[in-house]
PDB file of N, CA and C in Angstrom:
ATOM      1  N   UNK A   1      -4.166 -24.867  11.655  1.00  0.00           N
ATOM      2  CA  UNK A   1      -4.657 -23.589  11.168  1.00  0.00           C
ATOM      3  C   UNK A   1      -5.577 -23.829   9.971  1.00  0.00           C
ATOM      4  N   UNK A   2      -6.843 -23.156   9.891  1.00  0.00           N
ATOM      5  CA  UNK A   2      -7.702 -23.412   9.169  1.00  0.00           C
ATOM      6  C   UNK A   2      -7.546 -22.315   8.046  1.00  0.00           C
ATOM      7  N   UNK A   3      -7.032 -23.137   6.877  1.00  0.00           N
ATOM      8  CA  UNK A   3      -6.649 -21.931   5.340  1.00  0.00           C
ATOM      9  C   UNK A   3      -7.744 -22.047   4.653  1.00  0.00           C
ATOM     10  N   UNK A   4      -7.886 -21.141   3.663  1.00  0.00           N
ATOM     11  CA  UNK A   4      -8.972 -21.014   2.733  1.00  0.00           C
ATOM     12  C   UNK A   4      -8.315 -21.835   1.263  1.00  0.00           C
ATOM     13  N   UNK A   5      -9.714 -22.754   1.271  1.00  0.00           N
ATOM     14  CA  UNK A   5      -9.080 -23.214   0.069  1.00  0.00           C
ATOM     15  C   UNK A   5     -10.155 -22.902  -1.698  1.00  0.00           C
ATOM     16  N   UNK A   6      -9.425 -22.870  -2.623  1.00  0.00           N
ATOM     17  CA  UNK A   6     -10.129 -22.521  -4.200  1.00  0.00           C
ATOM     18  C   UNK A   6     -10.659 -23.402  -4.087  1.00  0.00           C
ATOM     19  N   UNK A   7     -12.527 -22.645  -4.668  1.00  0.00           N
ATOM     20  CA  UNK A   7     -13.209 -23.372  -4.995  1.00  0.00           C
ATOM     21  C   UNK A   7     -13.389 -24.438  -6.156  1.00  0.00           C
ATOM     22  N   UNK A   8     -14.049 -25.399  -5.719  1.00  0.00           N
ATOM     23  CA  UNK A   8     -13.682 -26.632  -6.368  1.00  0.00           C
ATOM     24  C   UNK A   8     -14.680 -26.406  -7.919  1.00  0.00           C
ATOM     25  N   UNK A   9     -14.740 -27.005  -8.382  1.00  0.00           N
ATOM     26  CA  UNK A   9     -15.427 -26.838 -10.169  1.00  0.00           C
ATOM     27  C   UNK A   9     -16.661 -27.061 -10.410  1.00  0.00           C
ATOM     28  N   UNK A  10     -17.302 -27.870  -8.870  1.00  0.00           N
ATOM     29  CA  UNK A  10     -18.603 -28.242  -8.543  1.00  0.00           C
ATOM     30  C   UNK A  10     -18.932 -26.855  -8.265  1.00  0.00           C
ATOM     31  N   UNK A  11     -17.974 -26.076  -7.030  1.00  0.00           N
ATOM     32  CA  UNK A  11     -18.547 -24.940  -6.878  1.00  0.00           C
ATOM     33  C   UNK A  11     -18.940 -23.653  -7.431  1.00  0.00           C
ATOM     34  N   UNK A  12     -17.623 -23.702  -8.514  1.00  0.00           N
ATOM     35  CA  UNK A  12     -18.143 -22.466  -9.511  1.00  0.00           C
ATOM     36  C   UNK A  12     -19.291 -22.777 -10.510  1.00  0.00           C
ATOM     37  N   UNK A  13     -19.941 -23.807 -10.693  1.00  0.00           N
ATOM     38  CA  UNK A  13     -20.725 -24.188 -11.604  1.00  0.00           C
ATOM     39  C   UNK A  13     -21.859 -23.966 -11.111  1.00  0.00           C
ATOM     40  N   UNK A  14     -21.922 -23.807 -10.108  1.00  0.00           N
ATOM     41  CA  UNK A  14     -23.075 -23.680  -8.995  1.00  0.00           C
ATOM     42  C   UNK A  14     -23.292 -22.075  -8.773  1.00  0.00           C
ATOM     43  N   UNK A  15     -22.147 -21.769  -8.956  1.00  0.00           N
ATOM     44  CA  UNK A  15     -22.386 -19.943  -8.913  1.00  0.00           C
ATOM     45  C   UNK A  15     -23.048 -19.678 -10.017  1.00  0.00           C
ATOM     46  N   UNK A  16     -22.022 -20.060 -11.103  1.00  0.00           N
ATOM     47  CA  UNK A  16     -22.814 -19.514 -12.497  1.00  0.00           C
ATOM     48  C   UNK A  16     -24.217 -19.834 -12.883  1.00  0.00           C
ATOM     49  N   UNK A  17     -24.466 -21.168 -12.116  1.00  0.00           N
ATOM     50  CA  UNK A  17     -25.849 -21.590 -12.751  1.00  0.00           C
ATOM     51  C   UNK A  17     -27.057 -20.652 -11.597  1.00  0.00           C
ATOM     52  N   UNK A  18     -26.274 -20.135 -11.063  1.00  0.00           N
ATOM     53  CA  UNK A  18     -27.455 -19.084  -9.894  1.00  0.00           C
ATOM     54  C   UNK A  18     -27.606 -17.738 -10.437  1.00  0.00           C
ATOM     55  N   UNK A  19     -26.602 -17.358 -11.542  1.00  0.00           N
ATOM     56  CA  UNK A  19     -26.754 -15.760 -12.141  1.00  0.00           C
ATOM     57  C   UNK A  19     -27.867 -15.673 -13.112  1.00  0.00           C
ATOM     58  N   UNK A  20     -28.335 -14.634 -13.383  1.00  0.00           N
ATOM     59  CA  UNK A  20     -29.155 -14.189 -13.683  1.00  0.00           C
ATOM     60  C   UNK A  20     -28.931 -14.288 -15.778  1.00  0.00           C
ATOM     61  N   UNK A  21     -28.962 -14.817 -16.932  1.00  0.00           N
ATOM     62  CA  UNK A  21     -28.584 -15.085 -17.868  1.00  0.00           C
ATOM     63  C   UNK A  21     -27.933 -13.704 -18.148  1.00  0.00           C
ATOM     64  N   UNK A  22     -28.416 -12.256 -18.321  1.00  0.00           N
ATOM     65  CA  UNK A  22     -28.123 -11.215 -18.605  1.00  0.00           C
ATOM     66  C   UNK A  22     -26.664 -11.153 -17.693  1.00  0.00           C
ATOM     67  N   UNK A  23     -26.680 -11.531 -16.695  1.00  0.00           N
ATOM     68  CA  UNK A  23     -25.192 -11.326 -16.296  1.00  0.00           C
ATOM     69  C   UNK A  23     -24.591 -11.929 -16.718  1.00  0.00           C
ATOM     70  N   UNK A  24     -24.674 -12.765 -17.078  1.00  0.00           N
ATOM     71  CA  UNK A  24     -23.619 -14.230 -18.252  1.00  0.00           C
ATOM     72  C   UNK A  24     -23.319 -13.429 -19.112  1.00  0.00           C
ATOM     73  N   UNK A  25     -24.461 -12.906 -19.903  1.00  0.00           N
ATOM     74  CA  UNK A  25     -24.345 -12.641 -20.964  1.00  0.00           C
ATOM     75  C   UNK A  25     -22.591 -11.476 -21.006  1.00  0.00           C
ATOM     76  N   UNK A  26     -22.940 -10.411 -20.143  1.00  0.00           N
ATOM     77  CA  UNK A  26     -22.074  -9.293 -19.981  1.00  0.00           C
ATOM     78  C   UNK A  26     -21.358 -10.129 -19.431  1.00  0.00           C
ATOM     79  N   UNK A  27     -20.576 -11.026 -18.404  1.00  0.00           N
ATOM     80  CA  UNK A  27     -19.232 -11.888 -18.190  1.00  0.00           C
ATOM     81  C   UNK A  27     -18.888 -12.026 -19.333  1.00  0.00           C
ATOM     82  N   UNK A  28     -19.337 -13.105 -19.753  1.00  0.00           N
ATOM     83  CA  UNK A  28     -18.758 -13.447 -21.258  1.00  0.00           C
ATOM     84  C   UNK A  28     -18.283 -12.687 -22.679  1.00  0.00           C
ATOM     85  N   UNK A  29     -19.136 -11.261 -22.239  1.00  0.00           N
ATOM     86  CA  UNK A  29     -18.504 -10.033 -23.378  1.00  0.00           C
ATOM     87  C   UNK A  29     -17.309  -9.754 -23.044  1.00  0.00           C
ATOM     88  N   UNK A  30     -17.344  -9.147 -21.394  1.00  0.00           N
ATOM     89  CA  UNK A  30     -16.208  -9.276 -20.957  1.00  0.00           C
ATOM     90  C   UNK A  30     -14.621  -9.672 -21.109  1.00  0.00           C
ATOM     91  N   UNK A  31     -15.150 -11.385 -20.895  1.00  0.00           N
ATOM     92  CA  UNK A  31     -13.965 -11.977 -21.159  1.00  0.00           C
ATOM     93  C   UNK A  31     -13.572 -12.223 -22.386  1.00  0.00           C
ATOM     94  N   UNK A  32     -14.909 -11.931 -23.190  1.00  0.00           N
ATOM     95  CA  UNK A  32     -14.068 -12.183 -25.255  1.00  0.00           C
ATOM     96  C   UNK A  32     -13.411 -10.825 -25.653  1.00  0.00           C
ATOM     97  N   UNK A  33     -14.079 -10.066 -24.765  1.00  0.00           N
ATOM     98  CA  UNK A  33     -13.495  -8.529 -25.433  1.00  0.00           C
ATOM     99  C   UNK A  33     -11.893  -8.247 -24.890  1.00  0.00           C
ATOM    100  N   UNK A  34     -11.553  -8.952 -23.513  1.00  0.00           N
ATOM    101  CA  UNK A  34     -10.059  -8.453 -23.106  1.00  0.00           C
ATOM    102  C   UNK A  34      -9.548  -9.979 -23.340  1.00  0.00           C
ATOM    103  N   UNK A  35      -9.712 -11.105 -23.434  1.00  0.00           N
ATOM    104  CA  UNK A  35      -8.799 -11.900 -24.052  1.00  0.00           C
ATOM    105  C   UNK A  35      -8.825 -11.810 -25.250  1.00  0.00           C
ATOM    106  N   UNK A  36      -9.926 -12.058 -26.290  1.00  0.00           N
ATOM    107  CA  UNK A  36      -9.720 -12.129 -28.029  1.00  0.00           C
ATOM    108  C   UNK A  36      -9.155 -10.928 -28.079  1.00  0.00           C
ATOM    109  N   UNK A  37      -9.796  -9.326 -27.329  1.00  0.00           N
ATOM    110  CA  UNK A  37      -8.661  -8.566 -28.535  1.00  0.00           C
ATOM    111  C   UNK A  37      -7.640  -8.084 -27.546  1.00  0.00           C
ATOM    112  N   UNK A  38      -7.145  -8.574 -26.486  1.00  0.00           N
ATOM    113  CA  UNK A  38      -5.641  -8.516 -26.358  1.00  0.00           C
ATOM    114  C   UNK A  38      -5.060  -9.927 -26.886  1.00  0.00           C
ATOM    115  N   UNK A  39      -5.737 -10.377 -27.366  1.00  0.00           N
ATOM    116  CA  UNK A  39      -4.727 -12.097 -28.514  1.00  0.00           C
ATOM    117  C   UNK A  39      -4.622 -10.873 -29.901  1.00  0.00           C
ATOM    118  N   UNK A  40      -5.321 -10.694 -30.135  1.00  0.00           N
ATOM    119  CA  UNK A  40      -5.928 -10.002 -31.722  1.00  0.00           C
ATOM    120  C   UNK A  40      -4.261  -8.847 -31.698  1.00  0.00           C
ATOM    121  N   UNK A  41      -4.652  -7.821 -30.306  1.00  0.00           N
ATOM    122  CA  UNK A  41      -3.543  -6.451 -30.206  1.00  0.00           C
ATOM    123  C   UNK A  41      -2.075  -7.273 -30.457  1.00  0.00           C
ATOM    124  N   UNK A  42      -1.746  -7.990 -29.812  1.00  0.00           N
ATOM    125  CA  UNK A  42      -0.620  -8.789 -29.583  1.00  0.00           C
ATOM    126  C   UNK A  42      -0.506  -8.818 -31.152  1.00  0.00           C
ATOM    127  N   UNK A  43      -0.960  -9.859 -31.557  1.00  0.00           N
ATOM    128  CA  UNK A  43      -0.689 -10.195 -32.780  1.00  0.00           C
ATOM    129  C   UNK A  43      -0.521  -9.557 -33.750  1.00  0.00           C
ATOM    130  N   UNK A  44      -1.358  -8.105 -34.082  1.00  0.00           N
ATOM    131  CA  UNK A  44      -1.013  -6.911 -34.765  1.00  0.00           C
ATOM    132  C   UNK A  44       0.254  -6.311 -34.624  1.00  0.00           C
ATOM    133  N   UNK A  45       0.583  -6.553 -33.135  1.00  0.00           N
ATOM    134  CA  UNK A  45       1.839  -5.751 -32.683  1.00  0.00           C
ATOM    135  C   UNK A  45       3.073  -6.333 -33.376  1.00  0.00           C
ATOM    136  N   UNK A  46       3.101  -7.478 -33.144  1.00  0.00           N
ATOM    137  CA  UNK A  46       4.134  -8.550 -34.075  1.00  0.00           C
ATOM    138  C   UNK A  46       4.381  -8.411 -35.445  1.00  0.00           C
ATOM    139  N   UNK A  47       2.868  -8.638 -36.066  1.00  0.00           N
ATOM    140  CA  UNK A  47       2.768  -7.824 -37.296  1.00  0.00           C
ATOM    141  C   UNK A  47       3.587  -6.620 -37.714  1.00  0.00           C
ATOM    142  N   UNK A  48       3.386  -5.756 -37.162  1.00  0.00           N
ATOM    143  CA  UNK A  48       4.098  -4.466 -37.575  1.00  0.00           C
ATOM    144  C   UNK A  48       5.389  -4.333 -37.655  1.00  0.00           C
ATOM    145  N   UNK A  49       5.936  -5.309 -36.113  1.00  0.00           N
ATOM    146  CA  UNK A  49       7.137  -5.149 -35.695  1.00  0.00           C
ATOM    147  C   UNK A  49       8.073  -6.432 -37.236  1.00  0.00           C
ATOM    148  N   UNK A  50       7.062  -6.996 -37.897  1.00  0.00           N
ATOM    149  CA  UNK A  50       8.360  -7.830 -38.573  1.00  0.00           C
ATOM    150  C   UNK A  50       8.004  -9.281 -37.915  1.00  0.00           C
ATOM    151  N   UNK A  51       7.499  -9.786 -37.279  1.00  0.00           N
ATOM    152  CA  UNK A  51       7.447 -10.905 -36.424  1.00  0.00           C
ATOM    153  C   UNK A  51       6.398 -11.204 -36.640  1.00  0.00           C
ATOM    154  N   UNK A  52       6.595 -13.127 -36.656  1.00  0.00           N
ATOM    155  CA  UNK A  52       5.355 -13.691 -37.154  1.00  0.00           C
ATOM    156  C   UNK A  52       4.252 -13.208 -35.756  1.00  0.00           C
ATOM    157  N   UNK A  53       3.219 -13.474 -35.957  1.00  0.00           N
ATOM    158  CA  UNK A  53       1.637 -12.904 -35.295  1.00  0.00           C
ATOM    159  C   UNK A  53       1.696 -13.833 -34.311  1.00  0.00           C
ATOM    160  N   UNK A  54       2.438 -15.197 -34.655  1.00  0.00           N
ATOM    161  CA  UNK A  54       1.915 -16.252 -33.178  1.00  0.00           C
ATOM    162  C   UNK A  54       3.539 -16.165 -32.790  1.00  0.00           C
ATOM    163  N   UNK A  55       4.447 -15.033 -32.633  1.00  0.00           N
ATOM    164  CA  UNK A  55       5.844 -14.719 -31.603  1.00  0.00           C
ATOM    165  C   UNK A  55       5.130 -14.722 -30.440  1.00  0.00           C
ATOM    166  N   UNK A  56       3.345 -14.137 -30.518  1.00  0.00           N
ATOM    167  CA  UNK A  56       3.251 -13.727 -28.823  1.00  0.00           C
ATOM    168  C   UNK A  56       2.508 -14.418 -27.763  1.00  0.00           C
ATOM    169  N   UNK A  57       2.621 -16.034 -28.410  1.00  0.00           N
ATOM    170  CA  UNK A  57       1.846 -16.540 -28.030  1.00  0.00           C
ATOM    171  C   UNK A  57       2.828 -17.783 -27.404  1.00  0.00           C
ATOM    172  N   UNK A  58       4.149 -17.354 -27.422  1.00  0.00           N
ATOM    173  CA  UNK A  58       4.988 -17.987 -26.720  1.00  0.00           C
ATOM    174  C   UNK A  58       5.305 -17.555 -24.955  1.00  0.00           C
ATOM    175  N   UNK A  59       5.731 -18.711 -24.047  1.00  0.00           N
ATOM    176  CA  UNK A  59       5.669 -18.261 -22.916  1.00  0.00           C
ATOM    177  C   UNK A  59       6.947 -17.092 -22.705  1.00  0.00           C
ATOM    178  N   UNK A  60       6.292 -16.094 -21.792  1.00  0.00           N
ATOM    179  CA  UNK A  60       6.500 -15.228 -21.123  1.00  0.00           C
ATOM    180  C   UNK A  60       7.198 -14.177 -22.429  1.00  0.00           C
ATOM    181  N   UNK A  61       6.700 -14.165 -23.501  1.00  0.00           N
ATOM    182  CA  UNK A  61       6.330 -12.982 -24.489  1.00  0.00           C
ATOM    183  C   UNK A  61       5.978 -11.146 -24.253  1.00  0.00           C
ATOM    184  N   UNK A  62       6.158 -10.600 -23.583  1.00  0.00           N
ATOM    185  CA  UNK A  62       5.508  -9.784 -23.234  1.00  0.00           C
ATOM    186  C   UNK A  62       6.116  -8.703 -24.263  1.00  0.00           C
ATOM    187  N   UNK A  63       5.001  -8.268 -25.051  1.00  0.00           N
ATOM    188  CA  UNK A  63       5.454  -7.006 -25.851  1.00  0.00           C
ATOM    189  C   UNK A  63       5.664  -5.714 -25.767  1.00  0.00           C
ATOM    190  N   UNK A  64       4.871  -5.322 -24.464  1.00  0.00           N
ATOM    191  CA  UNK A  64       4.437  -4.131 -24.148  1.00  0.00           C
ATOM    192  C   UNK A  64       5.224  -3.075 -24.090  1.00  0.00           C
ATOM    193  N   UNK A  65       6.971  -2.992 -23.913  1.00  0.00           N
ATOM    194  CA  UNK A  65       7.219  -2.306 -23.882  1.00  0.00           C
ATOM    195  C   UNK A  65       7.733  -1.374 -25.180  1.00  0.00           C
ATOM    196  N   UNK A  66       7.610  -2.662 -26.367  1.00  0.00           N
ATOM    197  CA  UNK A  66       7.650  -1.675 -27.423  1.00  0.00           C
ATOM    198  C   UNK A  66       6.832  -1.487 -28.161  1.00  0.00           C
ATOM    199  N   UNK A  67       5.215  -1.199 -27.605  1.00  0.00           N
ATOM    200  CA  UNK A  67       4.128  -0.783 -28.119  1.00  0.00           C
ATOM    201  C   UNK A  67       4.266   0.904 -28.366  1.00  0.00           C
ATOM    202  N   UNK A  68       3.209   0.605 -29.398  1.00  0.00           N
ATOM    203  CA  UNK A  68       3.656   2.083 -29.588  1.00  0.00           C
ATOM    204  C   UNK A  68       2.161   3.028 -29.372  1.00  0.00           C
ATOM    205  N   UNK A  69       2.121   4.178 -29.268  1.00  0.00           N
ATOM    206  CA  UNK A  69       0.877   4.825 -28.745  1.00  0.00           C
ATOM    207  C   UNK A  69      -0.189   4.424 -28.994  1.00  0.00           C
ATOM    208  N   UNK A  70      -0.921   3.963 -30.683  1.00  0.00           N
ATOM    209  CA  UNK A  70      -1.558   3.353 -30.837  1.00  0.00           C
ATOM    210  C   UNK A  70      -2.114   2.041 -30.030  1.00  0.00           C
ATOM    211  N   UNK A  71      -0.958   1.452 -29.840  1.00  0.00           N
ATOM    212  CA  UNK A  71      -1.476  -0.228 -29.500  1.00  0.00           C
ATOM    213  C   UNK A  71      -1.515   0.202 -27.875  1.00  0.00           C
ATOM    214  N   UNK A  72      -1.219   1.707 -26.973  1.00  0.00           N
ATOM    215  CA  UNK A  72      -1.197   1.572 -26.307  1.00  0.00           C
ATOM    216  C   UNK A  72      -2.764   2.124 -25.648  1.00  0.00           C
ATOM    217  N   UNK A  73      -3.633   3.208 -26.485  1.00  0.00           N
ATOM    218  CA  UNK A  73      -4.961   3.298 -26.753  1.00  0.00           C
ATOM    219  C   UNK A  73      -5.369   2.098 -26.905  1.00  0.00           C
ATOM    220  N   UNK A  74      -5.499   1.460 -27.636  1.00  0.00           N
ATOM    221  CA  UNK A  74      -6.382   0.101 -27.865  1.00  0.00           C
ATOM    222  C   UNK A  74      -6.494  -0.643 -26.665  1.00  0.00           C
ATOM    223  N   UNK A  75      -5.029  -0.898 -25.702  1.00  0.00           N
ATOM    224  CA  UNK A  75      -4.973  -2.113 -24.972  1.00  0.00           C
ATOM    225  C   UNK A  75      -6.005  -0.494 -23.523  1.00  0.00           C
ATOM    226  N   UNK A  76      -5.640   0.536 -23.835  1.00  0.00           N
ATOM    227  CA  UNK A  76      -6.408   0.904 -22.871  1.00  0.00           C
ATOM    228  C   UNK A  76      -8.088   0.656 -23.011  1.00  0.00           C
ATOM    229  N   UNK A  77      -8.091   0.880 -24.412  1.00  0.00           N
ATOM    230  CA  UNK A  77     -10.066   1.019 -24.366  1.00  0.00           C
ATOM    231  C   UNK A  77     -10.221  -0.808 -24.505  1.00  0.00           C
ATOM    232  N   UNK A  78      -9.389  -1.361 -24.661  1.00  0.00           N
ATOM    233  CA  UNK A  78     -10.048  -2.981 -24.524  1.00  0.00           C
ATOM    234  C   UNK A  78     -10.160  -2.941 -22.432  1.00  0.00           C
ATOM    235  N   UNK A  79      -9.385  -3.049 -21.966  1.00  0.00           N
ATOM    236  CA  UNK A  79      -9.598  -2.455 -20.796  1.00  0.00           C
ATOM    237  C   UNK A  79     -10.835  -1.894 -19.878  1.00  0.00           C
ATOM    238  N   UNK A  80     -11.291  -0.576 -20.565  1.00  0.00           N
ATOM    239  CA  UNK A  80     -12.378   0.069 -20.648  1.00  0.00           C
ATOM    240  C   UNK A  80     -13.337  -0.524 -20.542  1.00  0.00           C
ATOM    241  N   UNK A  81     -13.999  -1.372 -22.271  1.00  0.00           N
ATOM    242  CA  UNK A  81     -14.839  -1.955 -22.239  1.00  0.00           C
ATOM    243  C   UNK A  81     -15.103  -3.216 -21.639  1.00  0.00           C
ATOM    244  N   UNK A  82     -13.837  -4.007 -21.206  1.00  0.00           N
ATOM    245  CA  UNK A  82     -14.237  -4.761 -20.604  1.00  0.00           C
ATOM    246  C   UNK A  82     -14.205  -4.889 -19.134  1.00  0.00           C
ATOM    247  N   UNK A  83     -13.942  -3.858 -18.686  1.00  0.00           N
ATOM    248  CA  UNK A  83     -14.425  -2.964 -17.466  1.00  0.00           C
ATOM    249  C   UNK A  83     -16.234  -2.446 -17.163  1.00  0.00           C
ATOM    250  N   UNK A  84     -16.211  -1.983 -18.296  1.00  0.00           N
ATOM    251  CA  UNK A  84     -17.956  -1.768 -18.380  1.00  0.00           C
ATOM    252  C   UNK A  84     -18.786  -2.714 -18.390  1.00  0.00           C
ATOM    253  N   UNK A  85     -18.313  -3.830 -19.419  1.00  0.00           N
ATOM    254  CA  UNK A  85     -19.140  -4.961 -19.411  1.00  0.00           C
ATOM    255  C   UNK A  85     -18.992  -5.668 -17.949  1.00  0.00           C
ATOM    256  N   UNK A  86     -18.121  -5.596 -17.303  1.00  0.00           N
ATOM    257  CA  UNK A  86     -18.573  -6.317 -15.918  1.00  0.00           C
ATOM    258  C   UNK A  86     -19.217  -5.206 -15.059  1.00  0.00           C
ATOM    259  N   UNK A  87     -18.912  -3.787 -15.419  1.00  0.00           N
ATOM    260  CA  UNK A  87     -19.592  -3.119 -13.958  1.00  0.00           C
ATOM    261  C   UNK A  87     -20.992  -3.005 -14.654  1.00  0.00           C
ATOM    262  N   UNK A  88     -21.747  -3.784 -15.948  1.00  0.00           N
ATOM    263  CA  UNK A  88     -23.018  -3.768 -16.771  1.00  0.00           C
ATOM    264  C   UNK A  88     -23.173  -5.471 -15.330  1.00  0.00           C
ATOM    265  N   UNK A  89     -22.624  -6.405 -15.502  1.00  0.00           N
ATOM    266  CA  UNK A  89     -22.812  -7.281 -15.178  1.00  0.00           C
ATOM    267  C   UNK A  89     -22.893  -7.407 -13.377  1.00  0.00           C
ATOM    268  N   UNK A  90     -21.902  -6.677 -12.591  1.00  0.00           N
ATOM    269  CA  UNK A  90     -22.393  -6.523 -11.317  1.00  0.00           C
ATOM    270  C   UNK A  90     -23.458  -5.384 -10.764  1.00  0.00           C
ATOM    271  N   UNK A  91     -24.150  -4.626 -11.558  1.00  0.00           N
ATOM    272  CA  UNK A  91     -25.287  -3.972 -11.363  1.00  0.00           C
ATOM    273  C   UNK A  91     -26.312  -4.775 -11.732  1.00  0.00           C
ATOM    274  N   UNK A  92     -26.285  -5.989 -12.187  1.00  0.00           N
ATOM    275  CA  UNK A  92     -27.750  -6.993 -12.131  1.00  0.00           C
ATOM    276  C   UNK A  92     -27.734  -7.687 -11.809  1.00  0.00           C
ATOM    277  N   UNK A  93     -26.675  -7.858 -10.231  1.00  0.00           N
ATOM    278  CA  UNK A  93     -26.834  -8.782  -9.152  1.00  0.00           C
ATOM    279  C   UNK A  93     -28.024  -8.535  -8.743  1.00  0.00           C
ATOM    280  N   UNK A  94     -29.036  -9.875  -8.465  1.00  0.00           N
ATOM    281  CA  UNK A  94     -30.173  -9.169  -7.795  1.00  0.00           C
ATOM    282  C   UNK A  94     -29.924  -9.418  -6.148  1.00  0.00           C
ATOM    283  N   UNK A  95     -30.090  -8.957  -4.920  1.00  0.00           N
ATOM    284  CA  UNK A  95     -29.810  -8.805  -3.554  1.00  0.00           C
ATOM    285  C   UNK A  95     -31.382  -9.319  -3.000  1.00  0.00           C
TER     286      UNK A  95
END
């Protein structure tokens, strides 16, 4: 049976080097805007709660359920924007 297998590191390098720079550009907002500030939210959250800032950077940490409305706006509009920045980045696929 013929499975699909992940592309190899040759191959994604080969994708990226075919995009258009402006789409890089918006990937990469992307991914700094929902990893740095869900590292950043996390760490505030700890903060507040009494707990050192790097508690959440231990495996399988998950804080979320005692976020509180605030941190729960934020983790939505980090979300958001980095939602926009890719649907900025798949509208300048060129076809």
């Amino acid at each position: 049976m013929n499975q699909l297998q992940p592309p190899g590191l040759s191959e994604v390098i080969q994708i990226l080097a075919a995009m258009p720079g402006l789409q890089l550009v918006f990937l990469l907002l992307a991914a700094v805007t929902w990893l740095g500030g869900g590292n950043i939210l996390v760490a505030y959250h700890y903060k507040r709660v009494g707990k050192s800032p790097w508690a959440g950077f231990k495996p399988f940490a998950f804080p979320f359920r005692h976020f509180n409305a605030r941190e729960w706006l934020i983790l939505a509009g980090l979300a958001a924007l980095a939602f926009t920045f890719c649907g900025f980045a798949m509208s300048l696929n060129p076809r």
